[in-house]
PDB file of N, CA and C in Angstrom:
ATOM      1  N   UNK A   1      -4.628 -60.108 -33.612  1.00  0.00           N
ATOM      2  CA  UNK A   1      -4.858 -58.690 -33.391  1.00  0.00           C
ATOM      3  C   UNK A   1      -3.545 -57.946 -33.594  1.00  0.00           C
ATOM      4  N   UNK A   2      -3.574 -56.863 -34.617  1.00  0.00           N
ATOM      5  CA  UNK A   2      -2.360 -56.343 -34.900  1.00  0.00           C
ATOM      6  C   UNK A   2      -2.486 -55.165 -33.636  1.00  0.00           C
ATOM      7  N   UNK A   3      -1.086 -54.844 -33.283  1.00  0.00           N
ATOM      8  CA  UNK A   3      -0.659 -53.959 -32.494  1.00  0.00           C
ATOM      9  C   UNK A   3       1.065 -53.272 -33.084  1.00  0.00           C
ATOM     10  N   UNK A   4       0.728 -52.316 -32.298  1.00  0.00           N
ATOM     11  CA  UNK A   4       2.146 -51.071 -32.829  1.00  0.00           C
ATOM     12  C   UNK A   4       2.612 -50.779 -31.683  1.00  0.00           C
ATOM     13  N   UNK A   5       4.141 -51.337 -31.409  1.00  0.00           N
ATOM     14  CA  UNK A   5       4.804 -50.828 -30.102  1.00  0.00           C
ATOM     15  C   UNK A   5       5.697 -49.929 -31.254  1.00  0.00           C
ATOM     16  N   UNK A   6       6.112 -48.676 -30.223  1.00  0.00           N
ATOM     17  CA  UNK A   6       7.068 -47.630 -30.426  1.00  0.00           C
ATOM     18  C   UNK A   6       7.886 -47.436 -29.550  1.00  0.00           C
ATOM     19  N   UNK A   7       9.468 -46.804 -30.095  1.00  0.00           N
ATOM     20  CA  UNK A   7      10.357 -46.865 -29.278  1.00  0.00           C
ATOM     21  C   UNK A   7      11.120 -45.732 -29.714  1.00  0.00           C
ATOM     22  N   UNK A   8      12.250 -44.774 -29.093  1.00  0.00           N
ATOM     23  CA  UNK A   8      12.618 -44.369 -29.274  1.00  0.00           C
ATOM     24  C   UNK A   8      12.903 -42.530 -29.126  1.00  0.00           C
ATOM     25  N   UNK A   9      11.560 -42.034 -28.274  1.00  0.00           N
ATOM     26  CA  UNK A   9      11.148 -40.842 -27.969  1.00  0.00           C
ATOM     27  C   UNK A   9      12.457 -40.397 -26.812  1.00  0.00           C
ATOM     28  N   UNK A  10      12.067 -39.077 -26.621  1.00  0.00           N
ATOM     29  CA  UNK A  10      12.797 -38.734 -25.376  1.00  0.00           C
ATOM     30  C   UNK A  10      13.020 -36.915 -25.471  1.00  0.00           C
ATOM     31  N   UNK A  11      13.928 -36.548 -24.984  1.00  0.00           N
ATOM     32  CA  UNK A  11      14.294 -34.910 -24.353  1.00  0.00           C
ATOM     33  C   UNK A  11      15.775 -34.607 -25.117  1.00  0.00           C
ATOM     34  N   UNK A  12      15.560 -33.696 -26.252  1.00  0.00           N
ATOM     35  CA  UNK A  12      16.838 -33.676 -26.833  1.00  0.00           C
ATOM     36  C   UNK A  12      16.893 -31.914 -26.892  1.00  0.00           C
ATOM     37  N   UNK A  13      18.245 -31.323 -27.479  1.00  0.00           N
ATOM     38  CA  UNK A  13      18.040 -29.897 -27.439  1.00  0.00           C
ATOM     39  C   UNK A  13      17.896 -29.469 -28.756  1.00  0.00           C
ATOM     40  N   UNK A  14      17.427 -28.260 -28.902  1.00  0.00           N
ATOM     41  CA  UNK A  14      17.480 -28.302 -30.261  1.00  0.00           C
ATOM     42  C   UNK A  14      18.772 -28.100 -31.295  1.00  0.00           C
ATOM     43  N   UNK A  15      18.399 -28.615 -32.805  1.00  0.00           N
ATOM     44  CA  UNK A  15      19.906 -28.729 -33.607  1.00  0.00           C
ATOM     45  C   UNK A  15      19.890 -30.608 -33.134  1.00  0.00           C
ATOM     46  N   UNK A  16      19.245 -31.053 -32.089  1.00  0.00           N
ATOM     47  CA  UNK A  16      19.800 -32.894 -32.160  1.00  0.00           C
ATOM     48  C   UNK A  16      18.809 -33.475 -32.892  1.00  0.00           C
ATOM     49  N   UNK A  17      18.960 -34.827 -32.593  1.00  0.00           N
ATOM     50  CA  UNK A  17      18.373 -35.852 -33.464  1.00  0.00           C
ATOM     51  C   UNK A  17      18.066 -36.612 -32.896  1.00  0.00           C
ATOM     52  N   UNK A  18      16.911 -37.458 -33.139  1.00  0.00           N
ATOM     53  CA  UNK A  18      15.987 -38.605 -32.487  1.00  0.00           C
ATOM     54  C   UNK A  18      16.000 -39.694 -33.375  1.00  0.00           C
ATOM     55  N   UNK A  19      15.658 -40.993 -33.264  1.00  0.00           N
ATOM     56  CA  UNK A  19      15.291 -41.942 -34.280  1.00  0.00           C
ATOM     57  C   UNK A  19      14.085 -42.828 -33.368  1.00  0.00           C
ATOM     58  N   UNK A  20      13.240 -42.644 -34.037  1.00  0.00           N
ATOM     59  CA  UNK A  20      11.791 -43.168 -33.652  1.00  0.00           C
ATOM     60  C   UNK A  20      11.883 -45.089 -34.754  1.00  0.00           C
ATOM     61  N   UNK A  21      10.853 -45.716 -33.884  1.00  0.00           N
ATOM     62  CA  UNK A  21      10.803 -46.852 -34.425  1.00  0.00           C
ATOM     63  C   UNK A  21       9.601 -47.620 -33.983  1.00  0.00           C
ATOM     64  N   UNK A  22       8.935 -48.277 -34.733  1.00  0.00           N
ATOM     65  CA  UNK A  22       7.233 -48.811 -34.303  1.00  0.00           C
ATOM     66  C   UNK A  22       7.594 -50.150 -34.978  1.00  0.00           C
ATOM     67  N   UNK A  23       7.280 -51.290 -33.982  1.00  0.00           N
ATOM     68  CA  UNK A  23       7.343 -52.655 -34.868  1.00  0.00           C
ATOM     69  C   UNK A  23       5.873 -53.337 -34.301  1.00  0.00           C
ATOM     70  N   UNK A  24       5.296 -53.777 -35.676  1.00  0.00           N
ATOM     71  CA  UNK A  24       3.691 -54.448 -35.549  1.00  0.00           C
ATOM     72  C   UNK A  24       4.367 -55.772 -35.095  1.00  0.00           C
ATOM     73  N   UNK A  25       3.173 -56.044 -33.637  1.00  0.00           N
ATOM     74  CA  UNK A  25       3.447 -57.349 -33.541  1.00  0.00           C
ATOM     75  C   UNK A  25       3.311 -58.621 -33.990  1.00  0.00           C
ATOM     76  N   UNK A  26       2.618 -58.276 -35.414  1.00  0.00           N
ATOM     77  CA  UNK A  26       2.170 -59.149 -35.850  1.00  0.00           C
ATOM     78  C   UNK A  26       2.538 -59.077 -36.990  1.00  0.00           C
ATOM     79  N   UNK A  27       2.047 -60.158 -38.247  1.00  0.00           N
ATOM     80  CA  UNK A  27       2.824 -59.970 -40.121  1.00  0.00           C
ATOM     81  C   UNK A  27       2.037 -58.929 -40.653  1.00  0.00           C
ATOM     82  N   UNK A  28       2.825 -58.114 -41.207  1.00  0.00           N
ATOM     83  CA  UNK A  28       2.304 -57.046 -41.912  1.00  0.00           C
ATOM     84  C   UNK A  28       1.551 -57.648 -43.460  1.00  0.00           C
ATOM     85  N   UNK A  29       0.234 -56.573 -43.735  1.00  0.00           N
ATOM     86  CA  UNK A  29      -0.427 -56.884 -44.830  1.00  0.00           C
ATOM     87  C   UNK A  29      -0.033 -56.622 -45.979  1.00  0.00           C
ATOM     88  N   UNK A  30      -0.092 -57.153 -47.164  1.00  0.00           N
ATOM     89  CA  UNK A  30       0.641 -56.921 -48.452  1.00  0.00           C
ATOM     90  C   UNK A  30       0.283 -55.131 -48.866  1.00  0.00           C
ATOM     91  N   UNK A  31      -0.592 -54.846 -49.035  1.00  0.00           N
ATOM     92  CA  UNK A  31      -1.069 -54.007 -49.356  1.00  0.00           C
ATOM     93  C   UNK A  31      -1.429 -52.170 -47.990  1.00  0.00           C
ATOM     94  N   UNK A  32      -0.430 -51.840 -47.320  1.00  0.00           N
ATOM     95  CA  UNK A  32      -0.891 -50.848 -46.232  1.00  0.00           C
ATOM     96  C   UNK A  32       0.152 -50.211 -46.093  1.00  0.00           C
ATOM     97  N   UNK A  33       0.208 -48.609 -45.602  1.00  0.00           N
ATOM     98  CA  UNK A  33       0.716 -47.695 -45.409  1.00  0.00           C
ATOM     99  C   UNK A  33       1.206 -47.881 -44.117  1.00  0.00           C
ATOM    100  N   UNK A  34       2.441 -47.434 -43.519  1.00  0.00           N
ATOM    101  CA  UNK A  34       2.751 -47.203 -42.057  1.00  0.00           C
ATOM    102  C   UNK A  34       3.520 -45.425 -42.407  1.00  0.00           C
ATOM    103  N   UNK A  35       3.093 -45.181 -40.983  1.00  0.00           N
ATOM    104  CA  UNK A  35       3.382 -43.967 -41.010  1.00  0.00           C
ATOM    105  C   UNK A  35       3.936 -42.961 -39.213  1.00  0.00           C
ATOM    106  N   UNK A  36       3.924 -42.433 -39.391  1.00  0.00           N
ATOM    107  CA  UNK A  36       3.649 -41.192 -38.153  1.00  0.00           C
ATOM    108  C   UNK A  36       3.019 -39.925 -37.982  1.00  0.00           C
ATOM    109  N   UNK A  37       2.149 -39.674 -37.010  1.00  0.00           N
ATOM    110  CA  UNK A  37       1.275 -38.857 -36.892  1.00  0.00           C
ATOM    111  C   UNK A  37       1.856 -38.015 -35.289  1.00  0.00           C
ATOM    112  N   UNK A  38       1.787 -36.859 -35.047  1.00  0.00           N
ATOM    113  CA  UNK A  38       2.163 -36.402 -33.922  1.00  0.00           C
ATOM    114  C   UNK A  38       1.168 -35.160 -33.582  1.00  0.00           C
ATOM    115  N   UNK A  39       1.194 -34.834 -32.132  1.00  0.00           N
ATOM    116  CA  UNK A  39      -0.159 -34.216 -31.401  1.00  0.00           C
ATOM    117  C   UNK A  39       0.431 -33.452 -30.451  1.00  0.00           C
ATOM    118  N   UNK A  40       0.620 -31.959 -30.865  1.00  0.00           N
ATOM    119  CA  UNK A  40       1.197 -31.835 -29.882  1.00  0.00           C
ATOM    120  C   UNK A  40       0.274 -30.447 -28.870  1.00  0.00           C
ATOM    121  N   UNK A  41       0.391 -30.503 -27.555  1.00  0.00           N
ATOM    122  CA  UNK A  41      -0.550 -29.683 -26.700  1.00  0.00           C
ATOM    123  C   UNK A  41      -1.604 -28.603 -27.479  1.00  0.00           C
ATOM    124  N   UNK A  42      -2.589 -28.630 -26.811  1.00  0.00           N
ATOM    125  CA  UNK A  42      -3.544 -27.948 -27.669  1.00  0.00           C
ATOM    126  C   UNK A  42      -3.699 -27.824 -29.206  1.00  0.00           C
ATOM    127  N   UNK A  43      -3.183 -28.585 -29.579  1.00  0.00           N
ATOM    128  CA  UNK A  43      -3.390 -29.226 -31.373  1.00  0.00           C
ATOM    129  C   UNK A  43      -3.793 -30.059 -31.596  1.00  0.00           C
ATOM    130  N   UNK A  44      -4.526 -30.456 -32.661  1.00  0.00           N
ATOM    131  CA  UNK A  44      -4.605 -31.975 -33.214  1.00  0.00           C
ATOM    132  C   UNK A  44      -3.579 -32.688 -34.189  1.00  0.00           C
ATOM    133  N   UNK A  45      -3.932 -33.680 -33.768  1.00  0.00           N
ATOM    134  CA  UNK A  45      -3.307 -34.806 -34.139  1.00  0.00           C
ATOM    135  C   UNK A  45      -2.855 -34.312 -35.917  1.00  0.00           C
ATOM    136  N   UNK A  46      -1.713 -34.369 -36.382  1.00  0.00           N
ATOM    137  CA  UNK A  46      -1.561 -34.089 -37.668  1.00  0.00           C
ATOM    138  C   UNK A  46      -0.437 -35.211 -37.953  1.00  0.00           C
ATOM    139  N   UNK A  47      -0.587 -35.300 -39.625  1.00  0.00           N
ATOM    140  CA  UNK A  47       0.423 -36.429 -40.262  1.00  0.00           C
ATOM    141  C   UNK A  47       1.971 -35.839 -40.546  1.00  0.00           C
ATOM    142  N   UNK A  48       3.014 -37.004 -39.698  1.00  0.00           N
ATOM    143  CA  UNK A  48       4.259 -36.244 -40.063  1.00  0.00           C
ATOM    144  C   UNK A  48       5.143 -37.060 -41.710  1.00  0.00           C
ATOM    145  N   UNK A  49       4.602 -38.290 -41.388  1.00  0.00           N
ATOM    146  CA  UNK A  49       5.356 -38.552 -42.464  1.00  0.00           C
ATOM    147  C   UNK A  49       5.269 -40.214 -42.460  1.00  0.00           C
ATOM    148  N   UNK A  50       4.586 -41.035 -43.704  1.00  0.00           N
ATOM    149  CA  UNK A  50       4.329 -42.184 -44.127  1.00  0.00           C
ATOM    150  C   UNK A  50       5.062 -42.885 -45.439  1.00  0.00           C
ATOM    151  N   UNK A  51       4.631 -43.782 -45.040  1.00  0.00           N
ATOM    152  CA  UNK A  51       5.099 -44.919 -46.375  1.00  0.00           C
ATOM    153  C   UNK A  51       4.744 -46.210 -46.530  1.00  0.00           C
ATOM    154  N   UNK A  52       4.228 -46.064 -48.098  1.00  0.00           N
ATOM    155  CA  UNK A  52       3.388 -47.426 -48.408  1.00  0.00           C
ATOM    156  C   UNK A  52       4.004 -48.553 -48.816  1.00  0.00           C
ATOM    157  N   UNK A  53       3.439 -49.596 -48.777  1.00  0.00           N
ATOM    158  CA  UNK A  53       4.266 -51.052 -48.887  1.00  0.00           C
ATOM    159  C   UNK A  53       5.491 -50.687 -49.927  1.00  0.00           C
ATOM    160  N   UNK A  54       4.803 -50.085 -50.994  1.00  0.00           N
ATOM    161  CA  UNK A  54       5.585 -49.818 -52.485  1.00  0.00           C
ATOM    162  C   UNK A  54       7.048 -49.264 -51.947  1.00  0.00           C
ATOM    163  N   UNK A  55       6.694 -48.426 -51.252  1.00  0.00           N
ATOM    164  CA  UNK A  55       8.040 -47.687 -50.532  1.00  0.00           C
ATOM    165  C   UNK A  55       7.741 -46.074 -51.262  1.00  0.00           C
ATOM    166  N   UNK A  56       6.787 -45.758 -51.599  1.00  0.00           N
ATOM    167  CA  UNK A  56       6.613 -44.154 -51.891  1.00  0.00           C
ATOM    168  C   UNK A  56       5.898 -43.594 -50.823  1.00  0.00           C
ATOM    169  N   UNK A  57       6.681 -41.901 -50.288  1.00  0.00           N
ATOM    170  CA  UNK A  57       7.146 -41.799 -49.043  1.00  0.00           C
ATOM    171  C   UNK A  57       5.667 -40.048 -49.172  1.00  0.00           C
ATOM    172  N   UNK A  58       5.892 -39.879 -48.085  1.00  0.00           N
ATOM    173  CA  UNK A  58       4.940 -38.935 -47.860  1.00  0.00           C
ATOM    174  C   UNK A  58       5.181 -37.648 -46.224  1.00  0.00           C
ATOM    175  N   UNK A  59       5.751 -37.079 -46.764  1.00  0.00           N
ATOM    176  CA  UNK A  59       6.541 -35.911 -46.031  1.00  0.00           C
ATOM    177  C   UNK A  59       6.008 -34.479 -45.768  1.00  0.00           C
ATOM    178  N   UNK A  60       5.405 -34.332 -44.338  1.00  0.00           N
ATOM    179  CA  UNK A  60       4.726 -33.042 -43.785  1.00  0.00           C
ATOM    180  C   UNK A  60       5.585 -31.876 -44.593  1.00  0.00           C
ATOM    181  N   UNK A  61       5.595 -30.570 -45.077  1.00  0.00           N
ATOM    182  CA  UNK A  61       6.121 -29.692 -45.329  1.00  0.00           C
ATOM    183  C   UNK A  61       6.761 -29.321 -44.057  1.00  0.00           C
ATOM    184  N   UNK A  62       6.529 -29.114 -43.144  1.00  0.00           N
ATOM    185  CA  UNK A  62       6.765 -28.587 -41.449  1.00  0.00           C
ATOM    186  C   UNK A  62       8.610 -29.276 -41.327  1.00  0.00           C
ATOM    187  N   UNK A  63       8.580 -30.870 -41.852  1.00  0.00           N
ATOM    188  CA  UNK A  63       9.383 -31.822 -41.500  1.00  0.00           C
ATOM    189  C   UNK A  63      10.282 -31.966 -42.697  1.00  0.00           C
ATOM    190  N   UNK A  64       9.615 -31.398 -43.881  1.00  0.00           N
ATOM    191  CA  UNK A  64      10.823 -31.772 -45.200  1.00  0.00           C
ATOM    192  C   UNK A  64      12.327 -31.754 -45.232  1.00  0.00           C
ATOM    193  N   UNK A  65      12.763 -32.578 -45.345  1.00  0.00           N
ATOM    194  CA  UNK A  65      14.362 -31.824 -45.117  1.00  0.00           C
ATOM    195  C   UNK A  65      15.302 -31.933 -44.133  1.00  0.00           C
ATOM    196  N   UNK A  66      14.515 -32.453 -43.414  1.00  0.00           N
ATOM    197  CA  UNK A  66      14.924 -32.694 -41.904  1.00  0.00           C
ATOM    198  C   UNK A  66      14.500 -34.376 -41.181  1.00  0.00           C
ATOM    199  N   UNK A  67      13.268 -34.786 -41.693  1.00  0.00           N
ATOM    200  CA  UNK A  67      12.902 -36.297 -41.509  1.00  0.00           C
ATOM    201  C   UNK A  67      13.292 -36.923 -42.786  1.00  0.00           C
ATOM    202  N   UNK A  68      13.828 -37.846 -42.155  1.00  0.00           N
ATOM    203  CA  UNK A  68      13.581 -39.253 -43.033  1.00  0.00           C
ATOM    204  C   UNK A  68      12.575 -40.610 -42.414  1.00  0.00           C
ATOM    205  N   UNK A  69      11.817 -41.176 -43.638  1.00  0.00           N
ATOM    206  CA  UNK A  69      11.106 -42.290 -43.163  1.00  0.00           C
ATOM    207  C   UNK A  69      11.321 -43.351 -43.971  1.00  0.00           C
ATOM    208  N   UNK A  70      11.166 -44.286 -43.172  1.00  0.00           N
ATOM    209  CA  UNK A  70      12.205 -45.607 -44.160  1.00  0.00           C
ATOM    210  C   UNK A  70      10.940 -46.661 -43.344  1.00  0.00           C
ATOM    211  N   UNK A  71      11.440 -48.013 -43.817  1.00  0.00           N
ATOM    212  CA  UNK A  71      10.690 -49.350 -43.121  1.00  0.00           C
ATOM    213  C   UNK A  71      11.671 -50.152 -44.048  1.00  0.00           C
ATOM    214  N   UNK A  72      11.301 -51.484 -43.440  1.00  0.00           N
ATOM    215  CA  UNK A  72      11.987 -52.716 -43.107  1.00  0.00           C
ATOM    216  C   UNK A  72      10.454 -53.994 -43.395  1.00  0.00           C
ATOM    217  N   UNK A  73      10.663 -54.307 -44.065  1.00  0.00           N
ATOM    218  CA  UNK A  73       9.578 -55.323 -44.292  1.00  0.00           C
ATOM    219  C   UNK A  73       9.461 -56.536 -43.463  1.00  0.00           C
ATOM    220  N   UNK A  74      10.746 -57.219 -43.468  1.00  0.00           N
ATOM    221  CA  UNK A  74      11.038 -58.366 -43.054  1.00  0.00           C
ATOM    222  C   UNK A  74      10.855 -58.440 -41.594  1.00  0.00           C
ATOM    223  N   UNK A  75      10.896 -56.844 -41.113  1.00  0.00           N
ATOM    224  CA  UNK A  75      11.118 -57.008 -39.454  1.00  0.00           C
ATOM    225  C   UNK A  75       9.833 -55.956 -38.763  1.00  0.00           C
ATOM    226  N   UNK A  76       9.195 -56.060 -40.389  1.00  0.00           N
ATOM    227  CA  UNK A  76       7.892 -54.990 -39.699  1.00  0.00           C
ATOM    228  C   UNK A  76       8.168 -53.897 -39.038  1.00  0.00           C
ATOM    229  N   UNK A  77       8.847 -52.973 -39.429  1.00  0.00           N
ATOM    230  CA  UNK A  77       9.189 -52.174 -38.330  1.00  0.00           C
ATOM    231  C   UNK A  77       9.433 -50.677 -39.969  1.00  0.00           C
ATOM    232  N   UNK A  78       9.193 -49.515 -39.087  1.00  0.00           N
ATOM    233  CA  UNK A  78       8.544 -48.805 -39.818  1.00  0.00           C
ATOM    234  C   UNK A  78       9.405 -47.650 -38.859  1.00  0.00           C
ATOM    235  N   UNK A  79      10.251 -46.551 -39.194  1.00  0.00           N
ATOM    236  CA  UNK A  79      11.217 -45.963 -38.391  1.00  0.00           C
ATOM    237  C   UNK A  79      11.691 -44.176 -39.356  1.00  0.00           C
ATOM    238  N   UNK A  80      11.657 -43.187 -38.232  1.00  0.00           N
ATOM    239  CA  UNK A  80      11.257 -41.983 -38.554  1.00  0.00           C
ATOM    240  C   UNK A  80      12.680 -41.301 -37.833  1.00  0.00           C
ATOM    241  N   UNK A  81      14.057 -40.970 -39.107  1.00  0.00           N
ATOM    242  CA  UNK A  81      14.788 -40.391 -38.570  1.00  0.00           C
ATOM    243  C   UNK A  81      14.728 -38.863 -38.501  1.00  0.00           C
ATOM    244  N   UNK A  82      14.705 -38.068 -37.270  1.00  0.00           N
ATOM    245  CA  UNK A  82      14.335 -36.340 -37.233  1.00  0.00           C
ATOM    246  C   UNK A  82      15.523 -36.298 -36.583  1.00  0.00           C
ATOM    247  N   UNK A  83      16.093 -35.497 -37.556  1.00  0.00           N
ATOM    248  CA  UNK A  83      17.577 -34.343 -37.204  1.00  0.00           C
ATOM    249  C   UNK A  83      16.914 -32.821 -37.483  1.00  0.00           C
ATOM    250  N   UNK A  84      18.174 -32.310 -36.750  1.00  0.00           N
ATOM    251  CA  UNK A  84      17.773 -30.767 -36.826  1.00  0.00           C
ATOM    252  C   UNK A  84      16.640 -30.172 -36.525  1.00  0.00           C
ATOM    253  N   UNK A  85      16.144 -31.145 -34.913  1.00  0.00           N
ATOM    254  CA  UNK A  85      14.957 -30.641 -34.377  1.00  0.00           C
ATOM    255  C   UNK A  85      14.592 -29.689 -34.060  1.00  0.00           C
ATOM    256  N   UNK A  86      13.504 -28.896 -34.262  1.00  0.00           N
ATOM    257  CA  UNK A  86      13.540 -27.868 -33.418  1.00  0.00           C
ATOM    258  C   UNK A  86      11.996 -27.443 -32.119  1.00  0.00           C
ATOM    259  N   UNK A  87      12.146 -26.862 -31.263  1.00  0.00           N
ATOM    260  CA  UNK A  87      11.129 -27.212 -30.261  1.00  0.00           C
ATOM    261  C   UNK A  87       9.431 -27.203 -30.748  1.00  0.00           C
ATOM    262  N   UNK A  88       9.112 -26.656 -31.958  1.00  0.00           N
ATOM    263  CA  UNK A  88       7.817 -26.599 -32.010  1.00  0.00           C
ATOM    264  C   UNK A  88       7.778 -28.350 -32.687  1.00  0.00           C
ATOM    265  N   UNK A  89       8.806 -28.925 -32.449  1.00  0.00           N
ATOM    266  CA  UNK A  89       8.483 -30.420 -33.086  1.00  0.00           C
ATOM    267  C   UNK A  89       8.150 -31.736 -31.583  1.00  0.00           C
ATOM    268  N   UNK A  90       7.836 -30.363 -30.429  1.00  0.00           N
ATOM    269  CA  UNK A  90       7.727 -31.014 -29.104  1.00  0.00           C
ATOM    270  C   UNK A  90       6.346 -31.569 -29.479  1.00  0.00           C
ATOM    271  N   UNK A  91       6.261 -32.855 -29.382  1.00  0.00           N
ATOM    272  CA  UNK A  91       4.522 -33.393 -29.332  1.00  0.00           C
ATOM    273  C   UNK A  91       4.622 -35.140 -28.700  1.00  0.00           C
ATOM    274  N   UNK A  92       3.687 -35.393 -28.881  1.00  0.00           N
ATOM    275  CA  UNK A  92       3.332 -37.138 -28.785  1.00  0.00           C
ATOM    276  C   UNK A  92       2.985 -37.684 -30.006  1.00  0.00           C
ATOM    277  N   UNK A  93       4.040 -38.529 -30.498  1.00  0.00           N
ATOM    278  CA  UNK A  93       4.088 -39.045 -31.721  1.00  0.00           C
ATOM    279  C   UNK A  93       3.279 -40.680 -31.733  1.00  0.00           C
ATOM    280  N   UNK A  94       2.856 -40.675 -32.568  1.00  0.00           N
ATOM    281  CA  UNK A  94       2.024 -42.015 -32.972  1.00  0.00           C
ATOM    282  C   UNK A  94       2.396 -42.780 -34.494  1.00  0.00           C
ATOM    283  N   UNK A  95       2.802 -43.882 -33.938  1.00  0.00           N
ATOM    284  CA  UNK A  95       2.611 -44.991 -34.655  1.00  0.00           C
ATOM    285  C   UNK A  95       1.076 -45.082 -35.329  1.00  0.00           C
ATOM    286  N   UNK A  96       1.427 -45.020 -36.841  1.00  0.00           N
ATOM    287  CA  UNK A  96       0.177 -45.336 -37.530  1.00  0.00           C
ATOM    288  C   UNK A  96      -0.071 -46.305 -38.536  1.00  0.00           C
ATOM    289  N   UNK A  97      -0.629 -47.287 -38.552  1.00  0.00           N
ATOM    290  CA  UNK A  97      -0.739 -48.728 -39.598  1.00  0.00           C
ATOM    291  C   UNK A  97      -1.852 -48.489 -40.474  1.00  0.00           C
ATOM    292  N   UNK A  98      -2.219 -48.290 -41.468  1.00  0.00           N
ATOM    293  CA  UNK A  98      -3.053 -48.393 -42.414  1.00  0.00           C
ATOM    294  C   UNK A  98      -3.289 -49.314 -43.658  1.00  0.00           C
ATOM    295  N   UNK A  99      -4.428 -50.327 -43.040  1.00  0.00           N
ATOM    296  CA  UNK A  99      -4.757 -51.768 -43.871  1.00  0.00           C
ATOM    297  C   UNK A  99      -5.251 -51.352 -45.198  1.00  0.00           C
ATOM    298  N   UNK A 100      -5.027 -50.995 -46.509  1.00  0.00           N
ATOM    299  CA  UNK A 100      -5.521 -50.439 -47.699  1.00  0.00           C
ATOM    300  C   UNK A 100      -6.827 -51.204 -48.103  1.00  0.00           C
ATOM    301  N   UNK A 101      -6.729 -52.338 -47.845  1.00  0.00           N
ATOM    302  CA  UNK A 101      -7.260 -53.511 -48.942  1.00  0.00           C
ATOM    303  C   UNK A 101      -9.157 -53.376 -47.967  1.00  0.00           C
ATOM    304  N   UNK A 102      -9.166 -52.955 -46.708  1.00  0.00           N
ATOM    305  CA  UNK A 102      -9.783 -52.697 -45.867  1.00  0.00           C
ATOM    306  C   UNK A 102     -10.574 -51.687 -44.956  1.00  0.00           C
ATOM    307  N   UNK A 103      -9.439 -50.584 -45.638  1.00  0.00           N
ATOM    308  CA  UNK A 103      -9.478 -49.048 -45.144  1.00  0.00           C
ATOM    309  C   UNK A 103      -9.892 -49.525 -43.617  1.00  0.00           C
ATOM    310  N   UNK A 104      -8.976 -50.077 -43.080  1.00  0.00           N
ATOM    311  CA  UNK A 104      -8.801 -49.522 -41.252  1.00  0.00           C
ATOM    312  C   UNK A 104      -7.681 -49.333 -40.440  1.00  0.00           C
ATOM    313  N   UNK A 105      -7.578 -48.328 -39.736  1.00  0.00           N
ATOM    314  CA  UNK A 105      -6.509 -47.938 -39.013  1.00  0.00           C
ATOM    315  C   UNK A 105      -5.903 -48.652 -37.858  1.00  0.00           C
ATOM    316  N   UNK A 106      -4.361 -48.416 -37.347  1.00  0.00           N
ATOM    317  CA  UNK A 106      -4.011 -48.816 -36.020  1.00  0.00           C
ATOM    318  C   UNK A 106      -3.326 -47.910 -35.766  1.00  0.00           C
ATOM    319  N   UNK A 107      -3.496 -47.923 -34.433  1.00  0.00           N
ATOM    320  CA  UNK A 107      -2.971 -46.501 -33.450  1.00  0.00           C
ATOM    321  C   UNK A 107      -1.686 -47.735 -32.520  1.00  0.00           C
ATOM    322  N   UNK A 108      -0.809 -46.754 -32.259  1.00  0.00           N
ATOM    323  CA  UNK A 108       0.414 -47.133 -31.300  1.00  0.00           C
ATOM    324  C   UNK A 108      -0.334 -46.276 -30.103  1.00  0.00           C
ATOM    325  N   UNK A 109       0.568 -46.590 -28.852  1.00  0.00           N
ATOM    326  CA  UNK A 109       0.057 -45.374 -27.890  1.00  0.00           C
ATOM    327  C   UNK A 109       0.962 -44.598 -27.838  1.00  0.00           C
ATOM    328  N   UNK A 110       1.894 -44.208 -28.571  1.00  0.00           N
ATOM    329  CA  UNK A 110       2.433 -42.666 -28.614  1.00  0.00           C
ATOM    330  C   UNK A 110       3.621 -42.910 -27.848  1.00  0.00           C
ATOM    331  N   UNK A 111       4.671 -41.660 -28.130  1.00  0.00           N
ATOM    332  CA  UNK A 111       5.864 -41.554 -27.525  1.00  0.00           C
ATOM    333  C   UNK A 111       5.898 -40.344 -27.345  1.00  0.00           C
ATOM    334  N   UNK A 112       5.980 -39.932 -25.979  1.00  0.00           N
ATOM    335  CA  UNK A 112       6.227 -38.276 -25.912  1.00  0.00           C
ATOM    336  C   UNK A 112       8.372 -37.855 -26.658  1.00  0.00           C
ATOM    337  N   UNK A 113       8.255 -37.104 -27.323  1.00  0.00           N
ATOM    338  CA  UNK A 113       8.932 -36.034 -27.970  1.00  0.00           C
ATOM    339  C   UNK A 113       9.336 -34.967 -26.981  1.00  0.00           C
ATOM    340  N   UNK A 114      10.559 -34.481 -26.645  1.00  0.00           N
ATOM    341  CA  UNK A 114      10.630 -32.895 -26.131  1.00  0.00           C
ATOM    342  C   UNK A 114      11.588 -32.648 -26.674  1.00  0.00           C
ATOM    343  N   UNK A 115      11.562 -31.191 -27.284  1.00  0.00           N
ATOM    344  CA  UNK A 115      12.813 -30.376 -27.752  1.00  0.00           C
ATOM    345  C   UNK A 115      13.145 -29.258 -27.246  1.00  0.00           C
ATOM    346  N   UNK A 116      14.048 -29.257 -26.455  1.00  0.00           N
ATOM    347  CA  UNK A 116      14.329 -27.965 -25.541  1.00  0.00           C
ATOM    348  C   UNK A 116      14.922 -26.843 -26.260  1.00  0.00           C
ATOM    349  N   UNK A 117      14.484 -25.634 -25.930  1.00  0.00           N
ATOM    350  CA  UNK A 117      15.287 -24.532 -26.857  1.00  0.00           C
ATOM    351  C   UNK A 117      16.863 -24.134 -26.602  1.00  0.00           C
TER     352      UNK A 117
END
């Protein structure tokens, strides 16, 4: 059973920087996307920024410019650097795994985010 721990959330001000990180506990599939998705109060859940095995990357407009998303194959781990935060980027971020070959999803349980003004 694949699972997504995340690490790395917390209370920063704005202008700082966070580095988020999700490692599957299990071997990743040849063929699937990992990504991040974030939710923040009275919103839904929207995509911040993914990347497929290939390594071609997929970047919210909201976040351009300011995130980077990278992964690590060998160590399964799939990691979302955000500088130059600013508070409407306050949400609960999710770890997201996407099996291609299968079309099915995995959810992390989230890391709360705060960006103080």
């Amino acid at each position: 059973q694949l699972r997504l721990v995340e690490s790395g959330g917390g209370l920063v001000q704005a202008g700082g920087s966070l580095r988020l990180s999700c490692t599957a506990s299990r071997i990743i599939f040849s063929l699937n996307v990992m990504g991040w998705y974030r939710q923040a109060p009275g919103k839904q859940r929207e995509l911040v920024a993914s990347i497929a095995s290939a390594g071609n990357t997929n970047i919210a407009d909201s976040v351009k410019g300011r995130f980077t998303i990278s992964r690590d194959n060998a160590k399964n781990t799939v990691t979302l650097q955000m500088n130059s935060l600013k508070p409407e980027d306050t949400a609960v971020y999710y770890c997201n795994y996407y099996r291609a070959t299968r079309n099915e999803y995995y959810w992390g349980q989230g890391t709360q985010v705060t960006v103080s003004s």
